[in-house]
N, C-alpha and C. Protein backbone atom coordinates (compact mmCIF):
# COMPACT_ATOMS: atom_id res chain seq x y z
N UNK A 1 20.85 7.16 5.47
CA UNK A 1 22.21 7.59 5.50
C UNK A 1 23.01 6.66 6.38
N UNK A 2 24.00 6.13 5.87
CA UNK A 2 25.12 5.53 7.04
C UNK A 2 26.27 6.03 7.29
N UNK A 3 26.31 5.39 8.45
CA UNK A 3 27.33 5.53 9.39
C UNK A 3 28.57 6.16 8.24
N UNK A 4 29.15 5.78 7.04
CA UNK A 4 30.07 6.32 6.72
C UNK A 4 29.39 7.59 5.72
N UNK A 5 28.43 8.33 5.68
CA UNK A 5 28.40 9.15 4.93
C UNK A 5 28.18 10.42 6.65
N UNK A 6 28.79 10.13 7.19
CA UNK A 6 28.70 11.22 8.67
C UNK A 6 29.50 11.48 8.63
N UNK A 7 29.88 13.13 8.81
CA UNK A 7 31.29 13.93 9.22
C UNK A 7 31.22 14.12 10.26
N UNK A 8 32.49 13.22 11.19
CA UNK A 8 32.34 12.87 12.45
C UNK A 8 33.18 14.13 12.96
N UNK A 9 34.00 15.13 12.02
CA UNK A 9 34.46 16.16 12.41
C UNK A 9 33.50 17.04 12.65
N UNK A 10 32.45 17.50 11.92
CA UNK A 10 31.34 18.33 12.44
C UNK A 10 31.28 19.09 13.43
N UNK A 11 31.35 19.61 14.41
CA UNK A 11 30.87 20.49 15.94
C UNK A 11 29.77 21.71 14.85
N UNK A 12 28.70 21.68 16.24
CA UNK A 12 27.83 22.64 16.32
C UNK A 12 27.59 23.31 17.64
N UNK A 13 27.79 24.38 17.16
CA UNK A 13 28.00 25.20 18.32
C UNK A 13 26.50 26.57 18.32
N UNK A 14 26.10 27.06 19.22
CA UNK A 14 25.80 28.34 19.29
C UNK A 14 26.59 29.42 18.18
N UNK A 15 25.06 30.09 17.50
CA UNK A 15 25.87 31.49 17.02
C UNK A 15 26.05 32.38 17.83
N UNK A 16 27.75 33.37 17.62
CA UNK A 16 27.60 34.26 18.88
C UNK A 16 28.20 35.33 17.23
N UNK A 17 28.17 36.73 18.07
CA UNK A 17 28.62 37.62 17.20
C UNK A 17 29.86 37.54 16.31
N UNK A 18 30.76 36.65 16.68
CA UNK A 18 31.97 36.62 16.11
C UNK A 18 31.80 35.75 14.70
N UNK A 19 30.89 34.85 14.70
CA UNK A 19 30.47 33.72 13.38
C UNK A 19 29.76 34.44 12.44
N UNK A 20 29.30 35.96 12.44
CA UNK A 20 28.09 36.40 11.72
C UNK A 20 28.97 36.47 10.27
N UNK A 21 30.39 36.82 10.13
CA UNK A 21 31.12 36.98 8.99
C UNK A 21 30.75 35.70 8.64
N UNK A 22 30.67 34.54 8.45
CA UNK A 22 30.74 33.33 8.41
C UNK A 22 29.18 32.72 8.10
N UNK A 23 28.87 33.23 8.89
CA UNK A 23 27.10 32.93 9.01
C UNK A 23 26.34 33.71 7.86
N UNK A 24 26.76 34.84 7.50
CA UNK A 24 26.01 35.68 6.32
C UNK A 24 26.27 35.15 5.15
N UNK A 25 26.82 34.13 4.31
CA UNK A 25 27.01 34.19 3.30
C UNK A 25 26.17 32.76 3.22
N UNK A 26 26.25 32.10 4.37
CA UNK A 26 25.00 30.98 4.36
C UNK A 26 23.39 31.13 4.05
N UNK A 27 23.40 32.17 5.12
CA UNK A 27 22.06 32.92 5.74
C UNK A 27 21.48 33.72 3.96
N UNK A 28 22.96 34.18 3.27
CA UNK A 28 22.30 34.81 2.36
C UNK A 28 21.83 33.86 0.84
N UNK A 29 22.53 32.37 1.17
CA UNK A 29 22.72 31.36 0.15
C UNK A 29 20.92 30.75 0.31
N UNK A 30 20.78 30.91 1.67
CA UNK A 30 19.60 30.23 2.02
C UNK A 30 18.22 31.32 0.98
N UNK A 31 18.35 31.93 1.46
CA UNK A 31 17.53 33.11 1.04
C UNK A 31 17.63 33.26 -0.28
N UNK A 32 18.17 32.63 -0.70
CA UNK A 32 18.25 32.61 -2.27
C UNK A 32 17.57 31.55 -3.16
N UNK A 33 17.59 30.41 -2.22
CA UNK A 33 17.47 29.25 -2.58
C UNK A 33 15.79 29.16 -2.68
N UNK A 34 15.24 30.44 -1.49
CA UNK A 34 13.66 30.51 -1.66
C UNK A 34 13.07 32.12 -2.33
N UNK A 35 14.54 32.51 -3.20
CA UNK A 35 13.88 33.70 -3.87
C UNK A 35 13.72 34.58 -3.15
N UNK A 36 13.76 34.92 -2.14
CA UNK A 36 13.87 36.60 -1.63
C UNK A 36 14.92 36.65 -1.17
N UNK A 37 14.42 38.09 -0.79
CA UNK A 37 15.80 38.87 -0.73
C UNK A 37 16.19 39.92 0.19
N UNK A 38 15.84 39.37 1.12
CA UNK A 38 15.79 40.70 2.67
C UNK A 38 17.39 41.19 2.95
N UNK A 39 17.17 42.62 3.25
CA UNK A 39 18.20 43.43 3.48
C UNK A 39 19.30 42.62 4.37
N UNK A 40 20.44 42.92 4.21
CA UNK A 40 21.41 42.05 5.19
C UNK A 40 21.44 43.00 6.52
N UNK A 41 20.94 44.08 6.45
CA UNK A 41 20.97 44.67 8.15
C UNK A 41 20.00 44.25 8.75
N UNK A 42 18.66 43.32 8.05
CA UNK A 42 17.80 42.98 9.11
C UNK A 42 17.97 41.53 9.53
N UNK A 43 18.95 40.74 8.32
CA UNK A 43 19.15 39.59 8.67
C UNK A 43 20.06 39.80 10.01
N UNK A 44 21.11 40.59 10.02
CA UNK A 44 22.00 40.91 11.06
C UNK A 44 21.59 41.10 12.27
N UNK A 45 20.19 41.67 12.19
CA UNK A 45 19.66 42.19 13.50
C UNK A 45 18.81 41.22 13.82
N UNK A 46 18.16 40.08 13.01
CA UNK A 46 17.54 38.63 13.70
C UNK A 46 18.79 37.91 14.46
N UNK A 47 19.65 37.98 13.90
CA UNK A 47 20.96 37.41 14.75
C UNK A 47 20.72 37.63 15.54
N UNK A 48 20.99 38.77 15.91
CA UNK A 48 22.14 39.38 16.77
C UNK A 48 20.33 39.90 17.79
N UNK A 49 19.76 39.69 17.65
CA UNK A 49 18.41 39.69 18.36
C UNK A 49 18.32 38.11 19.04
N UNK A 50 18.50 36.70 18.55
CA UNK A 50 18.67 35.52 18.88
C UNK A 50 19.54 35.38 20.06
N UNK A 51 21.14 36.01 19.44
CA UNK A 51 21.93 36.36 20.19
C UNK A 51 21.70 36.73 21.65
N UNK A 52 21.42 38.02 21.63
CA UNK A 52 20.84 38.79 22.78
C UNK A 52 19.63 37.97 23.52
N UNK A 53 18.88 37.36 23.31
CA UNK A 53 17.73 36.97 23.76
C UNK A 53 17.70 35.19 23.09
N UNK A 54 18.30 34.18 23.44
CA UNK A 54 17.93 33.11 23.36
C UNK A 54 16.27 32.17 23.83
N UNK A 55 15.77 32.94 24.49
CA UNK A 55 14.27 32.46 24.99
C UNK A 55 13.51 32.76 23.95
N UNK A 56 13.59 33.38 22.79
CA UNK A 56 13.20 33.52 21.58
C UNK A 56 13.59 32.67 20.50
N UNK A 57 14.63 31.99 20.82
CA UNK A 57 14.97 31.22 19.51
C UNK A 57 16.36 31.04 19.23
N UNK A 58 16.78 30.00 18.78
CA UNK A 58 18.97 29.81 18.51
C UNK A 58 19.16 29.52 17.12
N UNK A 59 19.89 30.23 17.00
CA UNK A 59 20.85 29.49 15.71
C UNK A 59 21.79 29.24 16.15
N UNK A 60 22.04 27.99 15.19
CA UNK A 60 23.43 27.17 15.56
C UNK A 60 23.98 26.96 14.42
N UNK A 61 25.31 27.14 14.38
CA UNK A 61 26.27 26.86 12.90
C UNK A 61 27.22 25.49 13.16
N UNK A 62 26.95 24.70 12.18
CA UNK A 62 28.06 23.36 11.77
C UNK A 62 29.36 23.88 11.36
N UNK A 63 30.34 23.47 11.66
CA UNK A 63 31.89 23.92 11.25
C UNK A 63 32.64 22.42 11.03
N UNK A 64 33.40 22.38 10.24
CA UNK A 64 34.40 21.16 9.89
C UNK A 64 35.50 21.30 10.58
N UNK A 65 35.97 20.63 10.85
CA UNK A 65 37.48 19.91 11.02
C UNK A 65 38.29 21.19 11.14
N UNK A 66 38.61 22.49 10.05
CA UNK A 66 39.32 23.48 9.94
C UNK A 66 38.22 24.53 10.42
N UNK A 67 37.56 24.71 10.97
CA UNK A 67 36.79 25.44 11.51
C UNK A 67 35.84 26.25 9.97
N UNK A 68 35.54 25.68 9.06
CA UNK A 68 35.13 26.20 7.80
C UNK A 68 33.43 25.77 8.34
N UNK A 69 32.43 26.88 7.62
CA UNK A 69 31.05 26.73 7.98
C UNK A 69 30.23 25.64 7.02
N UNK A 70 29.59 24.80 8.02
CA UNK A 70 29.03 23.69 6.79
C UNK A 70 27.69 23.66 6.70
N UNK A 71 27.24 24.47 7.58
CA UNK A 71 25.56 24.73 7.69
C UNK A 71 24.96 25.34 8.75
N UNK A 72 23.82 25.79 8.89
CA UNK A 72 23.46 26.45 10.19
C UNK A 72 22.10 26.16 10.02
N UNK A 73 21.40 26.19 11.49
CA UNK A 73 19.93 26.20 11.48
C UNK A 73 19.44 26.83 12.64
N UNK A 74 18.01 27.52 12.52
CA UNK A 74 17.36 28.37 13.52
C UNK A 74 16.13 28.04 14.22
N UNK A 75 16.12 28.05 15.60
CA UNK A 75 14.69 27.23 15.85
C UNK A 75 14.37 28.70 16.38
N UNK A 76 12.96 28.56 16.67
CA UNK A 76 12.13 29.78 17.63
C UNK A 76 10.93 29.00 18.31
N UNK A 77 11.03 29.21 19.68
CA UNK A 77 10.23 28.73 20.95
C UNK A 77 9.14 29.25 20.94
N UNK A 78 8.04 28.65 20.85
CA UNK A 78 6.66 28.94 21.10
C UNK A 78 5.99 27.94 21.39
N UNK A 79 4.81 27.80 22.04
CA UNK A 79 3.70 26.99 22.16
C UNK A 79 3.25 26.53 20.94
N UNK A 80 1.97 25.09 20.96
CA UNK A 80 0.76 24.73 20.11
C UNK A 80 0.02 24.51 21.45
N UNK A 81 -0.95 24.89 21.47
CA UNK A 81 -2.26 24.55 21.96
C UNK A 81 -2.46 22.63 21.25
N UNK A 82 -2.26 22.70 20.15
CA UNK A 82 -2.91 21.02 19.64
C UNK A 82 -2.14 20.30 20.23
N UNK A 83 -0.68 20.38 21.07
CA UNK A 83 0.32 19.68 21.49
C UNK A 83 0.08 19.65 23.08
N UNK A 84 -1.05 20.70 23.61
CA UNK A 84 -0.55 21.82 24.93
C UNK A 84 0.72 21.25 25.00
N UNK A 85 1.52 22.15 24.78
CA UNK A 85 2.88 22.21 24.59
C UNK A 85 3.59 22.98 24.17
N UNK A 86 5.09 23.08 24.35
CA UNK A 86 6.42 24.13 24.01
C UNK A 86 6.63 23.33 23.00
N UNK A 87 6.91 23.78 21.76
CA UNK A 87 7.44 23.12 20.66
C UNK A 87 8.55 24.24 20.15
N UNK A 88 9.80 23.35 19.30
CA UNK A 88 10.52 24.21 18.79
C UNK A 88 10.21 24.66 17.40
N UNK A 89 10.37 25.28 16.99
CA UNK A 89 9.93 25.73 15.37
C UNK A 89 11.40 26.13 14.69
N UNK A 90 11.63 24.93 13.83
CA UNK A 90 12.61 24.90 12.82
C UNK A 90 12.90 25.66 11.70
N UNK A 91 12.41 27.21 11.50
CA UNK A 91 12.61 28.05 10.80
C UNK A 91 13.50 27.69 9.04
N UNK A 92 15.01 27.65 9.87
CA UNK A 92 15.75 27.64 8.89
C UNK A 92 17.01 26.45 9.01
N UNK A 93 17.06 25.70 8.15
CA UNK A 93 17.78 24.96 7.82
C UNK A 93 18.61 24.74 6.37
N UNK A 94 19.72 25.19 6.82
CA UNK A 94 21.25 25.33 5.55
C UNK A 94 22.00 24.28 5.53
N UNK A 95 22.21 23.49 4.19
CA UNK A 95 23.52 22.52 4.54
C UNK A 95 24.50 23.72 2.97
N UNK A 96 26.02 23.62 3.44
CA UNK A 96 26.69 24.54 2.25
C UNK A 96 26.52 23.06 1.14
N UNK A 97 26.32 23.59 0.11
CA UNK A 97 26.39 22.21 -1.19
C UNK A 97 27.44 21.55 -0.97
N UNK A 98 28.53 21.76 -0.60
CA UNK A 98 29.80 21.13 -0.65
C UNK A 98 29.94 20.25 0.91
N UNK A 99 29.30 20.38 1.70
CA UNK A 99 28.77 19.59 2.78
C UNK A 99 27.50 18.27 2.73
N UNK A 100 26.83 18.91 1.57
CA UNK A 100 25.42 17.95 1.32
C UNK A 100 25.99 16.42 1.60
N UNK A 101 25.03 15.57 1.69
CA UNK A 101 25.59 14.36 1.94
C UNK A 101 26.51 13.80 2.51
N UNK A 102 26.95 14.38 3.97
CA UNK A 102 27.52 14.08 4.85
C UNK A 102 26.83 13.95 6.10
N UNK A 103 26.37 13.82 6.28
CA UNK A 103 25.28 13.99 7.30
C UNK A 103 25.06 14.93 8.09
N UNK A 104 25.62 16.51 8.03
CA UNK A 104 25.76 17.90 9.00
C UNK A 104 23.93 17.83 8.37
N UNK A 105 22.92 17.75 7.94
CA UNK A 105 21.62 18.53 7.90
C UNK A 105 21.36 16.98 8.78
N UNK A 106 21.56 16.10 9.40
CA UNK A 106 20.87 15.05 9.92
C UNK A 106 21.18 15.89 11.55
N UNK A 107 22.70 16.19 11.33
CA UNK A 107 23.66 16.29 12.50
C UNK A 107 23.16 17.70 13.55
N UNK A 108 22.89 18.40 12.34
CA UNK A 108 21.60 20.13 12.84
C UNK A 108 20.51 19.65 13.30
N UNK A 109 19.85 19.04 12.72
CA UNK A 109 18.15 18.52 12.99
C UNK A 109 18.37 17.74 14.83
N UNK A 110 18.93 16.90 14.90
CA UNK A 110 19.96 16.19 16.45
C UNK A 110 20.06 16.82 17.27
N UNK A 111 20.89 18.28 17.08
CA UNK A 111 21.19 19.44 17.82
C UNK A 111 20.16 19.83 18.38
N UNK A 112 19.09 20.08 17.05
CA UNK A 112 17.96 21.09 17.81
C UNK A 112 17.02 20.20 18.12
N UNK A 113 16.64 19.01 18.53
CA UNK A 113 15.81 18.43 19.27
C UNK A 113 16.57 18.04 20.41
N UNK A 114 17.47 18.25 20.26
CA UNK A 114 18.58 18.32 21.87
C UNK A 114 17.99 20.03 22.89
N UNK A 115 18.21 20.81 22.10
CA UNK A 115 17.81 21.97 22.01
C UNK A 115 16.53 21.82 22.97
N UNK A 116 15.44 21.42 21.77
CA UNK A 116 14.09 20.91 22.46
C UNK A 116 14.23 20.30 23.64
N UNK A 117 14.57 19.62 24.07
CA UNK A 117 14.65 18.44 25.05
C UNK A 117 14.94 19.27 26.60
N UNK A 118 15.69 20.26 26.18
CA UNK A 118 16.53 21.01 27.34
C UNK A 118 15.52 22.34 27.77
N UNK A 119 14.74 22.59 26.53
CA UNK A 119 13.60 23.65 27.08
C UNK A 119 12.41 22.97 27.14
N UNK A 120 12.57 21.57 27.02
CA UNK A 120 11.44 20.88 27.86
C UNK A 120 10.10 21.00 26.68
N UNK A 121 10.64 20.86 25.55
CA UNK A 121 9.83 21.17 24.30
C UNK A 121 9.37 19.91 23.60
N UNK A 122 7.73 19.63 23.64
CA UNK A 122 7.79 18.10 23.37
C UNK A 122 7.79 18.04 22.04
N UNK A 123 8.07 18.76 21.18
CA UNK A 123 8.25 18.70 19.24
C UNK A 123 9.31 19.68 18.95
N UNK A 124 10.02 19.13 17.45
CA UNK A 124 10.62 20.31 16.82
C UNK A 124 9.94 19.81 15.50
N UNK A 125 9.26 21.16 15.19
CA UNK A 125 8.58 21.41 13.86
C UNK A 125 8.51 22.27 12.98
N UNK A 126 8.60 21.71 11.17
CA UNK A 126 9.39 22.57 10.46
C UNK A 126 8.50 22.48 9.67
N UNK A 127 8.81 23.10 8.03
CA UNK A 127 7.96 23.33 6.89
C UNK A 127 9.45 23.32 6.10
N UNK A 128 8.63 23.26 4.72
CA UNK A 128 9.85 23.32 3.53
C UNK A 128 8.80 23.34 2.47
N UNK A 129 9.59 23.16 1.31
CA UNK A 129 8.90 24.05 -0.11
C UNK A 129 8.51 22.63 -0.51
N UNK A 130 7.66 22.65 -1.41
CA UNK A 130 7.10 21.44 -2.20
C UNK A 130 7.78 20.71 -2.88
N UNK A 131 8.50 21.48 -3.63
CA UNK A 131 9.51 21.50 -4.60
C UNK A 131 11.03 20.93 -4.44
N UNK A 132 11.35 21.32 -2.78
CA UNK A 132 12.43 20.91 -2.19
C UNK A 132 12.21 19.52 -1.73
N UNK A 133 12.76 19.16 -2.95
CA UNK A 133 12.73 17.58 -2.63
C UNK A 133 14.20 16.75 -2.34
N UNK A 134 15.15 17.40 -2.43
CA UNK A 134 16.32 17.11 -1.65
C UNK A 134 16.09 17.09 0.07
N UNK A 135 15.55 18.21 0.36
CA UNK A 135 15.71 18.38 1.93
C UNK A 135 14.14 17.22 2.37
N UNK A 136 13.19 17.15 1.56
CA UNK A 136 12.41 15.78 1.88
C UNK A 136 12.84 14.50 1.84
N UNK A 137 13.99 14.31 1.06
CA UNK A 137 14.64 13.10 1.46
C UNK A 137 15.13 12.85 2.61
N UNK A 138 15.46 14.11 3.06
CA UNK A 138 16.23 14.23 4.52
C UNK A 138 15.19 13.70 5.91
N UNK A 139 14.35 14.30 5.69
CA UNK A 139 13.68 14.57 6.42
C UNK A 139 12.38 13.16 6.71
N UNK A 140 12.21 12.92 4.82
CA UNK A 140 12.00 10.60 5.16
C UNK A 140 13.14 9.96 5.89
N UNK A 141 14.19 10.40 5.35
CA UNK A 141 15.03 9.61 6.36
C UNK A 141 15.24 9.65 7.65
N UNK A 142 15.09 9.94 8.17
CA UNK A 142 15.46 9.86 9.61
C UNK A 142 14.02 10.15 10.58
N UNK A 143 13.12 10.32 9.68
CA UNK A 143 12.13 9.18 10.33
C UNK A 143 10.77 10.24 10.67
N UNK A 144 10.96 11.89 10.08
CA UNK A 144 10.10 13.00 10.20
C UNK A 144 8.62 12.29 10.07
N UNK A 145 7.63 13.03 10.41
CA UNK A 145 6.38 12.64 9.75
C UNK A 145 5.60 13.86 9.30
N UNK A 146 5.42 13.80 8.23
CA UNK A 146 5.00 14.89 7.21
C UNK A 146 3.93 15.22 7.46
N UNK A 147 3.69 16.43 7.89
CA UNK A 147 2.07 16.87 8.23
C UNK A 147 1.04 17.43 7.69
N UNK A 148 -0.28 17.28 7.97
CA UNK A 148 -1.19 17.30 7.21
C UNK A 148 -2.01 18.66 6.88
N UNK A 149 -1.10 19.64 7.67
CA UNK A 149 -1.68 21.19 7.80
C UNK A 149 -1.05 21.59 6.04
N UNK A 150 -1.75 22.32 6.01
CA UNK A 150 -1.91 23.55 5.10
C UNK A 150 -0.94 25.07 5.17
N UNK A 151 -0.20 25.44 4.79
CA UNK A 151 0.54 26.84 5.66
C UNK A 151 -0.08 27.43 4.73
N UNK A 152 -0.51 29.01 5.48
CA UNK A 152 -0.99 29.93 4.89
C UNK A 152 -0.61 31.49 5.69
N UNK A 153 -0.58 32.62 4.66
CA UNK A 153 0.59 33.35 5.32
C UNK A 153 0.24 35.19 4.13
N UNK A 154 0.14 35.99 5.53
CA UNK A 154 -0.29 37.40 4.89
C UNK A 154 0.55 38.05 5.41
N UNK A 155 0.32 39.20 4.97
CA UNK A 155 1.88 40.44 5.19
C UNK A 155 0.79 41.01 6.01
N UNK A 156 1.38 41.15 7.17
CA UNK A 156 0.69 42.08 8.40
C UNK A 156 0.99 43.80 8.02
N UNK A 157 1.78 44.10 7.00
CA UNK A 157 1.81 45.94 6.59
C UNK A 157 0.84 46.00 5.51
C-alpha cells in the first residue's frame, strides 16, 4: 500500500458508550461477514464490558474527516506461555467497504500494536478465515507472518 492510498484524515480513538450507535452496525456487518448471528444485547454487553474494564481488552473505532465510522477493531490481553509473554489478541477487525483500500485496516492493526507496546505486550496476534483472502492481502502486506498453528474450538455448554 502507498503512501497515497492512506486516509490521513483517519483518527482512532477508544470506544466509549457514546460510539455504540455507530459501532453496532459495524460490529453487526462483521458478524455477518462470518455467518453468525449473536444477539445485539450481548454484543452490547462485550462493549460496554471492554468499556468498563479495559485490562481485559479495547476496541477502538476509525472515524473520517466528518466524524463518519470507517472501521473498528478489538484486542483482548492475555498471556502465551510459547512467548512467556503478554500478547495482544486481535479478535476483531472491520474495515466499512466504502473505506477498504485506504489504508484505516493497516491504520487499526498500528493502533493496536501501539496498544501492545504500552501494556508491555511483546505480540499482537490474530486469526482470519481461509477464505478471507482480502484481509490476507492485508496482512502480507505489511509484513504479518502467518502461523503455523491449527485453531480448534468447542462450545463449553
Amino acid at each position: 500500500m502507498g503512501a497515497s492510498d492512506r486516509d490521513s484524515s483517519a483518527t482512532i480513538g477508544r470506544v466509549d458508550v457514546v460510539d455504540l450507535p455507530i459501532l453496532m452496525p459495524m460490529l453487526r456487518a462483521y458478524c455477518d461477514f462470518y455467518e453468525v448471528d449473536p444477539r445485539d444485547d450481548r454484543l452490547v454487553a462485550l462493549c460496554r464490558a471492554l468499556i468498563d474494564d479495559p485490562t481485559e481488552g479495547e476496541q477502538v473505532i476509525a472515524r473520517g474527516a466528518e466524524g463518519e465510522p470507517l472501521g473498528f477493531a478489538t484486542v483482548y490481553w492475555t498471556w502465551q506461555t510459547l512467548y512467556a509473554s503478554r500478547v495482544g489478541v486481535l479478535n476483531d477487525l472491520f474495515v466499512a467497504p466504502d473505506a477498504r483500500g485506504r489504508g484505516v485496516g493497516q491504520a487499526l492493526i498500528e493502533h493496536c500494536r501501539g496498544l501492545c507496546r504500552k501494556r508491555a505486550a511483546s505480540k499482537l496476534v490474530w486469526e482470519t478465515a481461509v477464505d478471507n483472502h482480502t484481509a490476507q492481502r492485508l496482512y502480507d502486506g505489511i509484513g504479518a507472518e502467518k502461523s503455523t498453528w491449527l485453531t480448534y474450538e468447542i462450545d463449553a455448554w
